[in-house]
C-alpha atoms as a PDB file:
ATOM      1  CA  UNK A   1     -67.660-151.484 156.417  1.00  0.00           C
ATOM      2  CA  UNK A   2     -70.615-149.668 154.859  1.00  0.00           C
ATOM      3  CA  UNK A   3     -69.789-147.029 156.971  1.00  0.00           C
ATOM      4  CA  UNK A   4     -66.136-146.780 156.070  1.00  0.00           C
ATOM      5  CA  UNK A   5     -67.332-146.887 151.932  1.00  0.00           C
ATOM      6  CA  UNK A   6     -70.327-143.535 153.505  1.00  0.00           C
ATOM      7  CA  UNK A   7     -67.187-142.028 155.268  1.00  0.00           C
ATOM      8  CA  UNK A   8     -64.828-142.334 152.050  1.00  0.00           C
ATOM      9  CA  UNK A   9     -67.211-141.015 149.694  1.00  0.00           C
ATOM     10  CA  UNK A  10     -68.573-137.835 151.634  1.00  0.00           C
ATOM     11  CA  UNK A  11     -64.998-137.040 151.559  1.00  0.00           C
ATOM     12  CA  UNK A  12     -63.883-137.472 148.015  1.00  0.00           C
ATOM     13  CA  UNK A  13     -67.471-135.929 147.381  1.00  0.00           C
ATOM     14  CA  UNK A  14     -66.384-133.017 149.372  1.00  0.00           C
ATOM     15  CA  UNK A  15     -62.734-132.577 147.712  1.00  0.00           C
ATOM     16  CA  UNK A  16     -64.135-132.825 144.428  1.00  0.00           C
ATOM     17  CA  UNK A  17     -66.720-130.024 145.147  1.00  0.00           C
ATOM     18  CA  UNK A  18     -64.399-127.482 146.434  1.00  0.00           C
ATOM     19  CA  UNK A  19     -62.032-128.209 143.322  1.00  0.00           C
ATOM     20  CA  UNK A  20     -65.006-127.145 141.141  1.00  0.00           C
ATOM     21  CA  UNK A  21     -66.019-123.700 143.169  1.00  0.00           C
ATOM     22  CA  UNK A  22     -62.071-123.594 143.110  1.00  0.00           C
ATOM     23  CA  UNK A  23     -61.688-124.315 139.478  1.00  0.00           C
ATOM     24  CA  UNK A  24     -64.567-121.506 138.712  1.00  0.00           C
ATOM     25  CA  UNK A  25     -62.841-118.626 141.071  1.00  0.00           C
ATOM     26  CA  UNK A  26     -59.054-118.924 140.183  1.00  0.00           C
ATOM     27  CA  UNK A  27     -58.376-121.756 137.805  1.00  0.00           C
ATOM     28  CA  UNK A  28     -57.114-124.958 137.998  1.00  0.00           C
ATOM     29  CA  UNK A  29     -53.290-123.912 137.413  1.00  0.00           C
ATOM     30  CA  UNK A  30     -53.056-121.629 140.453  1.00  0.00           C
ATOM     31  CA  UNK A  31     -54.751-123.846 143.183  1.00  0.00           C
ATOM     32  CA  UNK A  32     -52.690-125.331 146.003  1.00  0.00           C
ATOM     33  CA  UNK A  33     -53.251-128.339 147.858  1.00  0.00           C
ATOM     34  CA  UNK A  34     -53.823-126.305 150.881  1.00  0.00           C
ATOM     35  CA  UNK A  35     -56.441-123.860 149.565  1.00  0.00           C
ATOM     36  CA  UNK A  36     -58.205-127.104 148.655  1.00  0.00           C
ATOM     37  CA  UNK A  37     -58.436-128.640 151.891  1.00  0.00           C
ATOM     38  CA  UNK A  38     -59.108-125.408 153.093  1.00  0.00           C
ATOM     39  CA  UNK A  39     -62.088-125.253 151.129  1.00  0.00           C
ATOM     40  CA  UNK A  40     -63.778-128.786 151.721  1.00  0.00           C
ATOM     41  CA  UNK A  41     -62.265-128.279 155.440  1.00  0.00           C
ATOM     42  CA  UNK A  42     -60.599-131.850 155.721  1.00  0.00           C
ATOM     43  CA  UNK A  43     -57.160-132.311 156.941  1.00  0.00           C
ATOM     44  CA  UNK A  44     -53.921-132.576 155.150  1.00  0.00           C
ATOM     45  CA  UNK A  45     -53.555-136.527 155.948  1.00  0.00           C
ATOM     46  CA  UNK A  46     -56.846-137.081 154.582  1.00  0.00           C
ATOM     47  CA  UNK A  47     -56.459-135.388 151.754  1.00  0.00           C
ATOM     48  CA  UNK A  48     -53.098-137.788 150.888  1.00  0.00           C
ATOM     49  CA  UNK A  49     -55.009-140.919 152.082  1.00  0.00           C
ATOM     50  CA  UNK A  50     -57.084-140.583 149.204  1.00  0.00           C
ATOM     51  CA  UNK A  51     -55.055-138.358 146.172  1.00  0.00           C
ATOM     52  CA  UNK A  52     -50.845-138.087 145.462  1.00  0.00           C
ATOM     53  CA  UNK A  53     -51.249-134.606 144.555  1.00  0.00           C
ATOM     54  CA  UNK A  54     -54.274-132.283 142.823  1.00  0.00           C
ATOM     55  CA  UNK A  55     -53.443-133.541 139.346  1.00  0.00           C
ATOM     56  CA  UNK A  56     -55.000-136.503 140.922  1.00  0.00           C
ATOM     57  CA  UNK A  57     -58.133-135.506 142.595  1.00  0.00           C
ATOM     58  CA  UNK A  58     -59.147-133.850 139.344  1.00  0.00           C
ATOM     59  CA  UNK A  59     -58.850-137.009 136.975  1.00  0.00           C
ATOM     60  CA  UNK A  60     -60.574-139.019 140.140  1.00  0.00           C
ATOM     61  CA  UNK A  61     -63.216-136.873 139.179  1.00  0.00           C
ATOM     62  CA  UNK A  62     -63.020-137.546 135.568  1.00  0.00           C
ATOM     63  CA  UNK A  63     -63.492-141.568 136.361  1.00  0.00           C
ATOM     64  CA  UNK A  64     -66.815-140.678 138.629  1.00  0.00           C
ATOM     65  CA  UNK A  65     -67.999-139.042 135.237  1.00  0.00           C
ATOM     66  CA  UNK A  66     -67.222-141.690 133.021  1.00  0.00           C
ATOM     67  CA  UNK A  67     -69.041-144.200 135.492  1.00  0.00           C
ATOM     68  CA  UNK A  68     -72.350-141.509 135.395  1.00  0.00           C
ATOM     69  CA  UNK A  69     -71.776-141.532 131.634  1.00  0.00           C
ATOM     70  CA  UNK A  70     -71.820-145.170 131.256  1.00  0.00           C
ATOM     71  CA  UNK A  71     -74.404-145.452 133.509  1.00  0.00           C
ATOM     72  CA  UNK A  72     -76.890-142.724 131.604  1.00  0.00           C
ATOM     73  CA  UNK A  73     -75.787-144.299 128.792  1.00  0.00           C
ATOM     74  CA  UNK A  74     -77.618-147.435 130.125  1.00  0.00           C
ATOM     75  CA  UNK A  75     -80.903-145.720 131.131  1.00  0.00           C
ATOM     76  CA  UNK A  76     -83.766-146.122 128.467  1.00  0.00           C
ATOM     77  CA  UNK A  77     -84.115-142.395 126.791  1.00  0.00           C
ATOM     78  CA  UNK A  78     -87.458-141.524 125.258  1.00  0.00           C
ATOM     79  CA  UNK A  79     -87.611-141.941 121.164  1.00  0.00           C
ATOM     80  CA  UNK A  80     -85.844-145.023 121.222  1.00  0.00           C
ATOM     81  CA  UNK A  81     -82.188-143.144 121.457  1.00  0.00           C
ATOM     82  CA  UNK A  82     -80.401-145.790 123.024  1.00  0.00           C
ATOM     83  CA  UNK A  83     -80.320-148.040 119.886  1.00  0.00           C
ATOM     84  CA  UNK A  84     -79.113-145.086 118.328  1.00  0.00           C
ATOM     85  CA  UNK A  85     -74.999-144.683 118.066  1.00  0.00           C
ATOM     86  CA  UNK A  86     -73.709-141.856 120.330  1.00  0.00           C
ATOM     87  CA  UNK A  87     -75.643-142.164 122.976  1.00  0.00           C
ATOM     88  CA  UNK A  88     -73.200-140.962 125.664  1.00  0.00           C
ATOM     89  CA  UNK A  89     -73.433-137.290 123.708  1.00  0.00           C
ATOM     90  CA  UNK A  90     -76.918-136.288 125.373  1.00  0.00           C
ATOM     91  CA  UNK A  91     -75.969-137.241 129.122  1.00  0.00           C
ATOM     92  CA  UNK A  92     -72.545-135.498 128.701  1.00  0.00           C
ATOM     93  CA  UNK A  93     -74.112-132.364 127.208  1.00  0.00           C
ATOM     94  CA  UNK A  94     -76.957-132.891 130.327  1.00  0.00           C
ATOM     95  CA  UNK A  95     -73.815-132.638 132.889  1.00  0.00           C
ATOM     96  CA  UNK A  96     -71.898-129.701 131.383  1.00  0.00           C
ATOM     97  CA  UNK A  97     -75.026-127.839 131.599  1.00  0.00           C
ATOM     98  CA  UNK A  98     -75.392-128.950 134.987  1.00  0.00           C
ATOM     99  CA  UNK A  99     -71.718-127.839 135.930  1.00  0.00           C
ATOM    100  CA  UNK A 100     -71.739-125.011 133.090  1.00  0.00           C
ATOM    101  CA  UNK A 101     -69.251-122.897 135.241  1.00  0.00           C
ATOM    102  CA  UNK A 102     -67.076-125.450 135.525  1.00  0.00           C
ATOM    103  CA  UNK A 103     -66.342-127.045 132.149  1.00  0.00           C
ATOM    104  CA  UNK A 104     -66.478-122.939 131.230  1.00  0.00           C
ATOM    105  CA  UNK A 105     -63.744-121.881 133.335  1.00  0.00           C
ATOM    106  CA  UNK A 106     -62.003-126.077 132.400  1.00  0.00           C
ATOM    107  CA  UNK A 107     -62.173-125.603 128.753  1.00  0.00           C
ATOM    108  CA  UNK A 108     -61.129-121.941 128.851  1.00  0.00           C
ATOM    109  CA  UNK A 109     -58.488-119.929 129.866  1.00  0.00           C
ATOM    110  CA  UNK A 110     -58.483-120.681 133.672  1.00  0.00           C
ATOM    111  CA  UNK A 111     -58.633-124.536 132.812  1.00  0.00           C
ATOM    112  CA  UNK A 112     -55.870-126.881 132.279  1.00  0.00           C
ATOM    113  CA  UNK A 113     -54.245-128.890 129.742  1.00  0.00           C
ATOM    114  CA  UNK A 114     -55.355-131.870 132.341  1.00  0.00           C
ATOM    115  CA  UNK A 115     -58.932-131.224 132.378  1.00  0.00           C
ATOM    116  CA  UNK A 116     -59.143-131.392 128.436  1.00  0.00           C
ATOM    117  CA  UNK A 117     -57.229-134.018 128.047  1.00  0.00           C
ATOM    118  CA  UNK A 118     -59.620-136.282 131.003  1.00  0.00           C
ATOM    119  CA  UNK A 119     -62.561-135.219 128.958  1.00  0.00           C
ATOM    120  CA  UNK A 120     -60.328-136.352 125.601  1.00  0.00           C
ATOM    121  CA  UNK A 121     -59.919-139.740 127.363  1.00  0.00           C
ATOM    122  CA  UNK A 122     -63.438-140.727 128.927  1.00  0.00           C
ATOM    123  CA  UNK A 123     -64.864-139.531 125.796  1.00  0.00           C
ATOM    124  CA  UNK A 124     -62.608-141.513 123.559  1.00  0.00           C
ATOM    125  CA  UNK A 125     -63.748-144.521 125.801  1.00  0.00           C
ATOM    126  CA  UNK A 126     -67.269-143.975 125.548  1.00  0.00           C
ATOM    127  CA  UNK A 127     -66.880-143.846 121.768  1.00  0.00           C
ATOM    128  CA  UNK A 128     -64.927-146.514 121.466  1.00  0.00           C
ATOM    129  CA  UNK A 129     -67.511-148.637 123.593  1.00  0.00           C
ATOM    130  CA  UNK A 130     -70.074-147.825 121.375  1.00  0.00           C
ATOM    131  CA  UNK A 131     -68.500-147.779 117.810  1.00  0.00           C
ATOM    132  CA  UNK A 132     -66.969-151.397 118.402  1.00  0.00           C
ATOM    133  CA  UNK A 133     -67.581-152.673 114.536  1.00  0.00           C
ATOM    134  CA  UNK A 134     -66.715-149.460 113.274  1.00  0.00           C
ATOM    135  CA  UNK A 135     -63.736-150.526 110.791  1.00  0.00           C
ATOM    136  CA  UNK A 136     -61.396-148.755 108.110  1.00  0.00           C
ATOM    137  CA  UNK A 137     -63.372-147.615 104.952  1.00  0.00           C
ATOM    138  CA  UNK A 138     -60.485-147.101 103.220  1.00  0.00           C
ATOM    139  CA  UNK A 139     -60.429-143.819 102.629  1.00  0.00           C
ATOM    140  CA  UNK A 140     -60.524-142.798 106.970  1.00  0.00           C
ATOM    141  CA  UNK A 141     -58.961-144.837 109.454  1.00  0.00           C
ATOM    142  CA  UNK A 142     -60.884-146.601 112.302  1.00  0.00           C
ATOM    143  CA  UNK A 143     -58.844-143.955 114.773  1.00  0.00           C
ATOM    144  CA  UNK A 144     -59.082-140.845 112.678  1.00  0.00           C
ATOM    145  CA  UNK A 145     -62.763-141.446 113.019  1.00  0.00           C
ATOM    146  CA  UNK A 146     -63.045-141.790 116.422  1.00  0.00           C
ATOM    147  CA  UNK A 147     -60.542-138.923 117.172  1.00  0.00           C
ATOM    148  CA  UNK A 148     -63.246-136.866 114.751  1.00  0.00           C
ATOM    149  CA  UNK A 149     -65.820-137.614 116.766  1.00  0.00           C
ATOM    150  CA  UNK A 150     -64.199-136.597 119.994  1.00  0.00           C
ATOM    151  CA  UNK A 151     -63.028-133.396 118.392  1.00  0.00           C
ATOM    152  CA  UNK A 152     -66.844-132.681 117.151  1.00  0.00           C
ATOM    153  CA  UNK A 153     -68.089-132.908 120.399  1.00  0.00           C
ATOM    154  CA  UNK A 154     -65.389-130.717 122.628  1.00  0.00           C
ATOM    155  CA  UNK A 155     -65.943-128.463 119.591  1.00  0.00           C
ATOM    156  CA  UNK A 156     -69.560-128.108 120.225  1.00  0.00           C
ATOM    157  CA  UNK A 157     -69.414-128.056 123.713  1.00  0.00           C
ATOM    158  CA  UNK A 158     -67.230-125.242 123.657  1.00  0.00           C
ATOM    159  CA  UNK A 159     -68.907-123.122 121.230  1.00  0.00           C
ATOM    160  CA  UNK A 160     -72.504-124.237 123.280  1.00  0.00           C
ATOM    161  CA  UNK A 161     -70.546-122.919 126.588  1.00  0.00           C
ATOM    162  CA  UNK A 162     -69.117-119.817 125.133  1.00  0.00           C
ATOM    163  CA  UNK A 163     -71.374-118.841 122.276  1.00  0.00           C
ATOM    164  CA  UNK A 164     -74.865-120.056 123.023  1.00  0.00           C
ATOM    165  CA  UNK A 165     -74.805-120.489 127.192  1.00  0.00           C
ATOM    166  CA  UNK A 166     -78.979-120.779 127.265  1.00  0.00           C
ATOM    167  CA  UNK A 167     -79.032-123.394 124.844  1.00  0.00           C
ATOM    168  CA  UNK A 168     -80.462-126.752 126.330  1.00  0.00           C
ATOM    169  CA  UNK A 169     -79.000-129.536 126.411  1.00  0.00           C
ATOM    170  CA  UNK A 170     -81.217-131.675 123.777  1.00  0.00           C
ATOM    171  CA  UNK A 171     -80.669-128.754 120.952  1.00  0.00           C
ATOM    172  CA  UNK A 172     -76.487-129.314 121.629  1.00  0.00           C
ATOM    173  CA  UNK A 173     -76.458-132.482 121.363  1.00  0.00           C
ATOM    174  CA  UNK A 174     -79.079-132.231 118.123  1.00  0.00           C
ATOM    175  CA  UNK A 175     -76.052-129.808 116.859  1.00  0.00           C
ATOM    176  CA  UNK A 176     -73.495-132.458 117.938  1.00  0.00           C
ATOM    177  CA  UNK A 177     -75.413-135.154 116.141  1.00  0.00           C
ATOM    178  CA  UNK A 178     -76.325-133.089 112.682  1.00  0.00           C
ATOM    179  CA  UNK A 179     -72.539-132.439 112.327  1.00  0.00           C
ATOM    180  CA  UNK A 180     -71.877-136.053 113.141  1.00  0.00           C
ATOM    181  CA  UNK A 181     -74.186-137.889 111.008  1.00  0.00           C
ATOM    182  CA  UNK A 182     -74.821-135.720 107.995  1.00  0.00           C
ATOM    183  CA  UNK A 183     -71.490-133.283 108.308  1.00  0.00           C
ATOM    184  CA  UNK A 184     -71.552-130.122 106.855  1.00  0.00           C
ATOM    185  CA  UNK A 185     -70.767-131.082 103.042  1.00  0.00           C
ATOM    186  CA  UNK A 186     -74.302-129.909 101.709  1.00  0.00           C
ATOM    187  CA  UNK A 187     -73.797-126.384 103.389  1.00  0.00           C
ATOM    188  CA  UNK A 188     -70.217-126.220 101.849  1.00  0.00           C
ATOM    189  CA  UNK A 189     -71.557-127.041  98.341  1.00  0.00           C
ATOM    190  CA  UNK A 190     -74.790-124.830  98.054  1.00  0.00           C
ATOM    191  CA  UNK A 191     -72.823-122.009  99.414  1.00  0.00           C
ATOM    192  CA  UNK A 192     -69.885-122.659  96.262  1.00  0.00           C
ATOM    193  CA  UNK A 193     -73.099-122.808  93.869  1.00  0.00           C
ATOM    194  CA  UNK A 194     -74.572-119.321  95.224  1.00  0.00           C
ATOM    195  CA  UNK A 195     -71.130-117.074  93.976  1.00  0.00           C
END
């Protein structure tokens, strides 16, 4: 059996890899089926014993990141982070870096509308997780908040991937967590004070 579970996973392992140097030559929209079996050289009734379609072997690969996000999430962090709310920001910003060309080509134009909405959904999930007694405060709802933090991190992740490539991974998510926490409202004010 263990064998079996070894055999299965070199060969979603393998799939998901040539989606990604896929994904980075030619974009998501325009792949085939075929030119991805092609690439991780597996058969056509392999590919189907494990994915319907490619739609599906990308947002497999979404639920192996969510499971390496939850389990980062788990793993002490130095400086106590892991009390800390947001947790799953670092190891996300760790694994973008790691696949930079990737999220690049997922979140730009050669990505797809699929791809940012996976990221949307494990990231909602994470944040949800972790923000369990976060409640109305009246003036935001519960979901509006949670949707804001989503949107402040694709936001920064973006801008990190396209603006500021060399930055590491502890200064995005130091970025992520200013804009978070402490928002922008003091930069907003003392620039309306200076005119």
């Amino acid at each position: 059996m263990e064998e079996i579970d070894r055999r299965v996973a070199r060969t979603r392992r393998a799939l998901h890899e040539a989606l990604i140097r896929l994904i980075m030559r030619k974009g998501f929209d325009a792949l085939t089926v075929q030119e991805i079996i092609d690439e991780a050289n597996i058969g056509r009734a392999t590919f189907y014993a494990h994915y319907r379609s490619k739609d599906a072997l990308l947002r497999g690969g979404f639920e192996r990141l969510r499971s390496e996000l939850k389990a980062a999430r788990q793993a002490p962090r130095h400086g106590g982070e892991r009390d800390q709310p947001l947790t799953f920001s670092l190891a996300m910003f760790e694994h973008a870096c790691a696949y930079r060309d990737a999220y690049r080509a997922m979140l730009g134009g050669q990505g797809s509308i699929i791809a940012v909405n996976e990221i949307r959904r494990v990231l909602s999930e994470l944040v949800k997780e972790e923000l369990p007694t976060l409640g109305d405060d009246g003036a935001v709802p519960r979901e509006l908040m949670l949707q804001f933090v989503v949107g402040t991190f694709l936001t920064t992740l973006t801008w990190c991937l396209e603006k500021r490539s060399k930055l590491a991974p502890s200064e995005a998510n130091a970025i992520f967590r200013h804009l978070v926490m402490q928002g922008i409202g003091r930069a907003i004010v003392s620039d309306g004070r200076q005119r």
